[in-house]
N, C-alpha and C. Protein backbone atom coordinates (compact mmCIF):
# COMPACT_ATOMS: atom_id res chain seq x y z
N UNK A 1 12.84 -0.18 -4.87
CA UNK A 1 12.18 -0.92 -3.79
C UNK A 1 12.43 -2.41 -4.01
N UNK A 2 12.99 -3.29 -2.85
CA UNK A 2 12.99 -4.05 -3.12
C UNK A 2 11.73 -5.33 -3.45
N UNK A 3 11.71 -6.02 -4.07
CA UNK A 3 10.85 -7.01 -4.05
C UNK A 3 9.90 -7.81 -2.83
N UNK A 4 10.67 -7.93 -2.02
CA UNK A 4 9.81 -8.37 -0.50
C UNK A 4 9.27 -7.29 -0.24
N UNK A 5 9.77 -6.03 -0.28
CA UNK A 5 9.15 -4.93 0.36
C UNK A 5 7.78 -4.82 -0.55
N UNK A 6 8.02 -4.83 -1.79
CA UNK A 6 6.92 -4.18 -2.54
C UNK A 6 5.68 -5.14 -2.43
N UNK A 7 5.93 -6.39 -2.34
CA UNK A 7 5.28 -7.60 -2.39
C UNK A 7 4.49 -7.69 -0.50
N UNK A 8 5.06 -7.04 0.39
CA UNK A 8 4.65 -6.95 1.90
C UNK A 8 3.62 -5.85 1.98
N UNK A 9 4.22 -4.35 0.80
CA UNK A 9 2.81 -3.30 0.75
C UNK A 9 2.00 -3.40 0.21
N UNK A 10 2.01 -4.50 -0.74
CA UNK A 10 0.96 -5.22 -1.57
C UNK A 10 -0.09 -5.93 -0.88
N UNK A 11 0.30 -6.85 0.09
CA UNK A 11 -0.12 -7.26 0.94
C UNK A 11 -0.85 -6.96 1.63
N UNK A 12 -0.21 -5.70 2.24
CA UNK A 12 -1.34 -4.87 2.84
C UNK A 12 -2.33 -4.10 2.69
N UNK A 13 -1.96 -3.53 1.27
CA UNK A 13 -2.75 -2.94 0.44
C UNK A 13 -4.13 -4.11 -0.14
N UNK A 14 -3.89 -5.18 0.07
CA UNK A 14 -5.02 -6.08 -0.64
C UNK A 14 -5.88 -6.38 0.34
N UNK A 15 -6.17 -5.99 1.59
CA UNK A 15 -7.23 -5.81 2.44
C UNK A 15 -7.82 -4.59 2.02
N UNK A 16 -9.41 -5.00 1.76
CA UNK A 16 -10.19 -3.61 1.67
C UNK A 16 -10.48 -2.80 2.72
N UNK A 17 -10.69 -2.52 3.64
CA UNK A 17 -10.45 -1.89 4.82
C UNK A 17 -9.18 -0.93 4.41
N UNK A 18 -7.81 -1.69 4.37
CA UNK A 18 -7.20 -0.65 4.43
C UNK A 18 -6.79 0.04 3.21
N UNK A 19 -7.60 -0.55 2.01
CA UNK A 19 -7.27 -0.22 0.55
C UNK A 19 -8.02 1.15 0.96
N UNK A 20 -9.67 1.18 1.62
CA UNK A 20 -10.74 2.45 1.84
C UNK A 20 -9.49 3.36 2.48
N UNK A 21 -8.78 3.03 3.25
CA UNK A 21 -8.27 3.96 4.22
C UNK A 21 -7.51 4.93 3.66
N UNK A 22 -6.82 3.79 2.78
CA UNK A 22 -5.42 4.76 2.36
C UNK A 22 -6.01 5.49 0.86
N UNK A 23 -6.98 5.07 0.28
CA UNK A 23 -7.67 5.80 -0.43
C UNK A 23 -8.10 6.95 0.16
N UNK A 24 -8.67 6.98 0.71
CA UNK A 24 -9.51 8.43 1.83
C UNK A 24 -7.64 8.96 1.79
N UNK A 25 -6.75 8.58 2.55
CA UNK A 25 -5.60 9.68 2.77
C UNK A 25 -5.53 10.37 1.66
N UNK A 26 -5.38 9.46 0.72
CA UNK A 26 -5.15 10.24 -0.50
C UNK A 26 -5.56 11.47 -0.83
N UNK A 27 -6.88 11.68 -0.14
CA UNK A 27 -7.50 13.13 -0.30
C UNK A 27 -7.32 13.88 0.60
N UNK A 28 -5.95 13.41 1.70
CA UNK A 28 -5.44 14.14 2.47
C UNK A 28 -5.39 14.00 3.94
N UNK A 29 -4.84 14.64 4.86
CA UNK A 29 -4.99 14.29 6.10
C UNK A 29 -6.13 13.67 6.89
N UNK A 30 -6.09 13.03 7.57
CA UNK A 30 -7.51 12.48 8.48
C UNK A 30 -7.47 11.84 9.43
N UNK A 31 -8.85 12.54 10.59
CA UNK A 31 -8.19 11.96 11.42
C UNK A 31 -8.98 10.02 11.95
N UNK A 32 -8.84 9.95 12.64
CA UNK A 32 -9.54 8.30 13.50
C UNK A 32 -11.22 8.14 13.12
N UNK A 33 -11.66 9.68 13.59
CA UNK A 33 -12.99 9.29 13.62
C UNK A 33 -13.33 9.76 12.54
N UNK A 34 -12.77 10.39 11.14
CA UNK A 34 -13.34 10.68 10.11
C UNK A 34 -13.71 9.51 9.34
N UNK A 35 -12.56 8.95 9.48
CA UNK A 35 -12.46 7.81 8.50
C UNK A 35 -13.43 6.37 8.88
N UNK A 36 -13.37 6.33 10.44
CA UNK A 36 -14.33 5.84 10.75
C UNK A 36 -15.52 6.26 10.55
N UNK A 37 -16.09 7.53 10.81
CA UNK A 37 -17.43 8.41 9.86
C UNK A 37 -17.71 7.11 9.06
N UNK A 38 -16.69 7.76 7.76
CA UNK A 38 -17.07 7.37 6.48
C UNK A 38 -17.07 6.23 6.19
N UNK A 39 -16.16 4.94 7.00
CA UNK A 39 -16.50 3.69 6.72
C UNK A 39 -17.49 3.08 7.52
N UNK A 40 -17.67 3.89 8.53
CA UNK A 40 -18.68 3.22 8.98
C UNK A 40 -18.22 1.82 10.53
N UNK A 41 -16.80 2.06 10.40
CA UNK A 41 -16.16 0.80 11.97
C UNK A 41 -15.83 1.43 12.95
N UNK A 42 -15.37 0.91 13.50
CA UNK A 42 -15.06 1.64 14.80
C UNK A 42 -13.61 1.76 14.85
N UNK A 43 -13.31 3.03 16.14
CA UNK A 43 -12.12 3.38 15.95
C UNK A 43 -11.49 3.03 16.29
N UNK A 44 -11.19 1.38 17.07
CA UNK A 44 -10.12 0.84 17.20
C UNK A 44 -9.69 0.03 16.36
N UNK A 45 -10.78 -0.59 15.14
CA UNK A 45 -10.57 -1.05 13.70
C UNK A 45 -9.66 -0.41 12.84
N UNK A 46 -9.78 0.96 12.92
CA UNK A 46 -9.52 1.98 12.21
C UNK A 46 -8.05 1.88 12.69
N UNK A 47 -7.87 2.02 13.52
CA UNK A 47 -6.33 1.97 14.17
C UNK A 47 -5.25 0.70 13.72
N UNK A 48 -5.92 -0.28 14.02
CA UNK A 48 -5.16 -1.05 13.71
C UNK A 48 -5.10 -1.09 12.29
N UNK A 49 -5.93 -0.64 11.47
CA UNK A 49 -5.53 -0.80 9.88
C UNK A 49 -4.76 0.16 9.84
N UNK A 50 -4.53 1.08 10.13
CA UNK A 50 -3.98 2.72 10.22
C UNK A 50 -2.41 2.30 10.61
N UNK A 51 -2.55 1.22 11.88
CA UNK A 51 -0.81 0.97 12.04
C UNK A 51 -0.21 -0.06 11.21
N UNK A 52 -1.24 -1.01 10.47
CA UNK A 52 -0.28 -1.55 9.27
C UNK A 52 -0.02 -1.32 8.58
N UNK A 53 -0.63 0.09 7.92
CA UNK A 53 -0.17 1.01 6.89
C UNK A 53 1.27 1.48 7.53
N UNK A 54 1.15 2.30 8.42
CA UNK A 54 2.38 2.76 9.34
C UNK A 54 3.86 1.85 9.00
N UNK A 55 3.10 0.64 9.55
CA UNK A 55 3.96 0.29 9.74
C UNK A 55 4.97 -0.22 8.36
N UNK A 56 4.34 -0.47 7.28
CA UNK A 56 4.81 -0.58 6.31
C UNK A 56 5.05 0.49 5.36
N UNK A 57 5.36 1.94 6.16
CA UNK A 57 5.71 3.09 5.90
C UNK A 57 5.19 4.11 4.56
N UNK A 58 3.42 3.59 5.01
CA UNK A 58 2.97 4.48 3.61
C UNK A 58 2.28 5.31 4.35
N UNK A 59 2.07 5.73 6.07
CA UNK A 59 1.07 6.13 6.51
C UNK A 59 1.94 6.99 7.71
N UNK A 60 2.13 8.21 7.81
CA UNK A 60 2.50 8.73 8.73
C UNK A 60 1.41 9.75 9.93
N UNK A 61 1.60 9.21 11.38
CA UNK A 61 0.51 10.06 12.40
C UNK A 61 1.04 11.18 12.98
N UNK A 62 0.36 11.56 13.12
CA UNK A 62 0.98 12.70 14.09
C UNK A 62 -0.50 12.78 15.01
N UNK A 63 0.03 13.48 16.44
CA UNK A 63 -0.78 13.44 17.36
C UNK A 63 -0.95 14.99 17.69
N UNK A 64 -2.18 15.62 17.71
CA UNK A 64 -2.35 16.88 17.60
C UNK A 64 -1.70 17.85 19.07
N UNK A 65 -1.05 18.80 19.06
CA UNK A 65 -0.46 19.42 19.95
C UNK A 65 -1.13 19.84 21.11
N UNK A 66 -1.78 20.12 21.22
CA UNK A 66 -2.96 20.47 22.25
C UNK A 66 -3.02 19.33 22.97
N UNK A 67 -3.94 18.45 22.03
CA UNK A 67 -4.94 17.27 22.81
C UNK A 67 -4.50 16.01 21.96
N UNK A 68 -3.73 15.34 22.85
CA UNK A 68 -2.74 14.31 21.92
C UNK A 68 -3.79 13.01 21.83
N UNK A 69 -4.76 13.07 22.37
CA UNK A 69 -6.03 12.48 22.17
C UNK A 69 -6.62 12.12 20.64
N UNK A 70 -6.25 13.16 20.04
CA UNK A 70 -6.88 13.49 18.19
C UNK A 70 -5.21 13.26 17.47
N UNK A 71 -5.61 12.03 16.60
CA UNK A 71 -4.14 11.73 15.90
C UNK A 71 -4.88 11.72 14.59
N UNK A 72 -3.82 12.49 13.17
CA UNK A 72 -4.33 13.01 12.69
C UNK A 72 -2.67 11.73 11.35
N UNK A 73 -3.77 11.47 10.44
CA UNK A 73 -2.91 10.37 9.40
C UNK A 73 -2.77 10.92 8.22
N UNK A 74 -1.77 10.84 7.67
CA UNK A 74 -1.50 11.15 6.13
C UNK A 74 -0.26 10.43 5.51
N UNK A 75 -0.45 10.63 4.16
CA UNK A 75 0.11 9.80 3.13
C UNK A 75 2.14 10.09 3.36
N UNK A 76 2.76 9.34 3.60
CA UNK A 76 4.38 9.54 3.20
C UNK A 76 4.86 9.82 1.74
N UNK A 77 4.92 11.00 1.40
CA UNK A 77 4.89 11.31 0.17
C UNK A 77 6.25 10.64 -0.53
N UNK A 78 7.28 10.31 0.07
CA UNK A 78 8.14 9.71 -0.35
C UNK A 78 7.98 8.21 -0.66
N UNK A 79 7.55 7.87 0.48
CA UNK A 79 7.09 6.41 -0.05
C UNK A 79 6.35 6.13 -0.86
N UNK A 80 5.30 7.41 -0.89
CA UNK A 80 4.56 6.83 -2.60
C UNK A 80 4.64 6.85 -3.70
N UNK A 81 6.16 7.93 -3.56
CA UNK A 81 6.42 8.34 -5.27
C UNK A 81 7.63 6.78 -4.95
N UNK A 82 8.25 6.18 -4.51
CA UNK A 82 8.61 4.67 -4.28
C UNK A 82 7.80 3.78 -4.88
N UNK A 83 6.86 3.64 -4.46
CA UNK A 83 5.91 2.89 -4.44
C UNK A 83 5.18 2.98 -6.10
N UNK A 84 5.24 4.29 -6.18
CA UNK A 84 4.48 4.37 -7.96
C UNK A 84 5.47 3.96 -8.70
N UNK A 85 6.66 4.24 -8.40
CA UNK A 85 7.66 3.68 -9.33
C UNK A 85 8.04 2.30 -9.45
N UNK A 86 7.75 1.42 -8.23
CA UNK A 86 8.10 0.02 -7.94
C UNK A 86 6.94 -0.53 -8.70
N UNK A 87 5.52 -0.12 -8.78
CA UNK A 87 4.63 -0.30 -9.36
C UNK A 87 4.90 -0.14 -10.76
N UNK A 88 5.21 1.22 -11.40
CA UNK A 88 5.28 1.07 -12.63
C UNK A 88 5.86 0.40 -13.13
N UNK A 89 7.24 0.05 -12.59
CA UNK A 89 8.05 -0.62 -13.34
C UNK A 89 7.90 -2.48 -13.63
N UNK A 90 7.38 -2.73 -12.69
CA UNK A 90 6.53 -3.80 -12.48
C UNK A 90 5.38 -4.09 -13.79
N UNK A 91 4.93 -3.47 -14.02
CA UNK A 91 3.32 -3.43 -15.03
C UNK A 91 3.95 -2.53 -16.08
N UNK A 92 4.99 -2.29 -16.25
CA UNK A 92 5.37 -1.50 -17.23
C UNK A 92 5.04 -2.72 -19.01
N UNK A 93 4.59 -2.50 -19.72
CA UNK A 93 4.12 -2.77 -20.91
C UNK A 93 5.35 -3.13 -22.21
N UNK A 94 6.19 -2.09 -21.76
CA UNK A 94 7.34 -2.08 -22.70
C UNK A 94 8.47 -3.30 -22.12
N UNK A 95 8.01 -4.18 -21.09
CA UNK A 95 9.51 -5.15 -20.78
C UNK A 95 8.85 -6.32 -21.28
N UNK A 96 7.78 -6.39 -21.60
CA UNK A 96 7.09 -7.45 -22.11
C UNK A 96 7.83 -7.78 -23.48
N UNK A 97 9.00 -9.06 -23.95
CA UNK A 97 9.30 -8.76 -25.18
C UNK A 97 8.91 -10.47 -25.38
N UNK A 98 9.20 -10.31 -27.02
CA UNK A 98 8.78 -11.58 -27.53
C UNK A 98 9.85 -12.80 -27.07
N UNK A 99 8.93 -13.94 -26.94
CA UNK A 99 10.21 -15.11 -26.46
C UNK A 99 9.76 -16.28 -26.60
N UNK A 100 10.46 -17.39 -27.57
CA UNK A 100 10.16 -18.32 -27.40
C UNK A 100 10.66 -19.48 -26.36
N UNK A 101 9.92 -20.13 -26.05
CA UNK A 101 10.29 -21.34 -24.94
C UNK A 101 11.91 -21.97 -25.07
N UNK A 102 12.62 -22.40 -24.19
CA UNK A 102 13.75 -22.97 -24.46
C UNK A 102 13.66 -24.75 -24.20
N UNK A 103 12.32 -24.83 -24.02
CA UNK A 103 12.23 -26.48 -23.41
C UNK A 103 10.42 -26.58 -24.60
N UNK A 104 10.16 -27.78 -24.28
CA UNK A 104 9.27 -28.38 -25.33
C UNK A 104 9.24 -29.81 -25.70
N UNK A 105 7.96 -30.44 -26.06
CA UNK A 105 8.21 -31.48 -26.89
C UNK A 105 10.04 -31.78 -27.48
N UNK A 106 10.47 -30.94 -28.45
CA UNK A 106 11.21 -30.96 -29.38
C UNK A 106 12.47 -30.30 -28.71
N UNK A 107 12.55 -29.53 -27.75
CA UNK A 107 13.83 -28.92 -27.39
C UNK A 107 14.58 -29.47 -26.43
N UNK A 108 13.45 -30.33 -25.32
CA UNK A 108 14.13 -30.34 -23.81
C UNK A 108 14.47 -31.90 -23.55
N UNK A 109 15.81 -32.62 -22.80
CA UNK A 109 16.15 -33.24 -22.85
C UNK A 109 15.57 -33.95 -21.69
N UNK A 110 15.74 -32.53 -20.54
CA UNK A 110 15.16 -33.07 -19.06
C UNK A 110 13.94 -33.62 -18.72
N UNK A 111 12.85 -33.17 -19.91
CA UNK A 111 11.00 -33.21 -19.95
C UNK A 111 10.96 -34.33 -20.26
């Protein structure tokens, strides 16, 4: 993943609203008014957090066959095993290596 990208789902991810949302997917499909239920906003709130997830491709809808009225959201499983990996590698523990400064009092000509 590239860097802008990961740094744009980050982004979006750092609104709580849609941090609740995409948390709740996590436990699986859902639809407008569940999630509204449980947070408690309304469902055109819900929507628009729902399409910036979308849109930054962690959130896929589908609109129920019957009654295209009931749109029903869940997680892009591809994008999140992306996403865990752009993450891990990011916060990964082991790239952390020892280093000393190349500038300083004593080293740098330009300072």
């Amino acid at each position: 993943m590239k860097k802008q990208t990961l740094a744009q789902t980050l982004k979006a991810l750092n609104h709580p609203t849609r941090l609740s949302v995409f948390d709740m997917l996590m436990e699986g499909v859902q639809c407008n008014c569940e999630i509204a239920g449980r947070l408690g906003l309304s469902l055109s709130l819900i929507s628009h957090h729902v399409r910036i997830l979308r849109e930054i491709g962690l959130v896929q809808s589908e609109r129920d066959p019957d009654d295209a009225r009931w749109v029903y959201h869940s997680i892009d499983r591809e994008a999140l095993v992306e996403l865990n990996e752009a993450i891990g590698h990011l916060l990964d523990v082991n790239r952390i290596q020892p280093r000393v400064p190349s500038c300083g009092p004593k080293k740098c000509n330009q300072c």
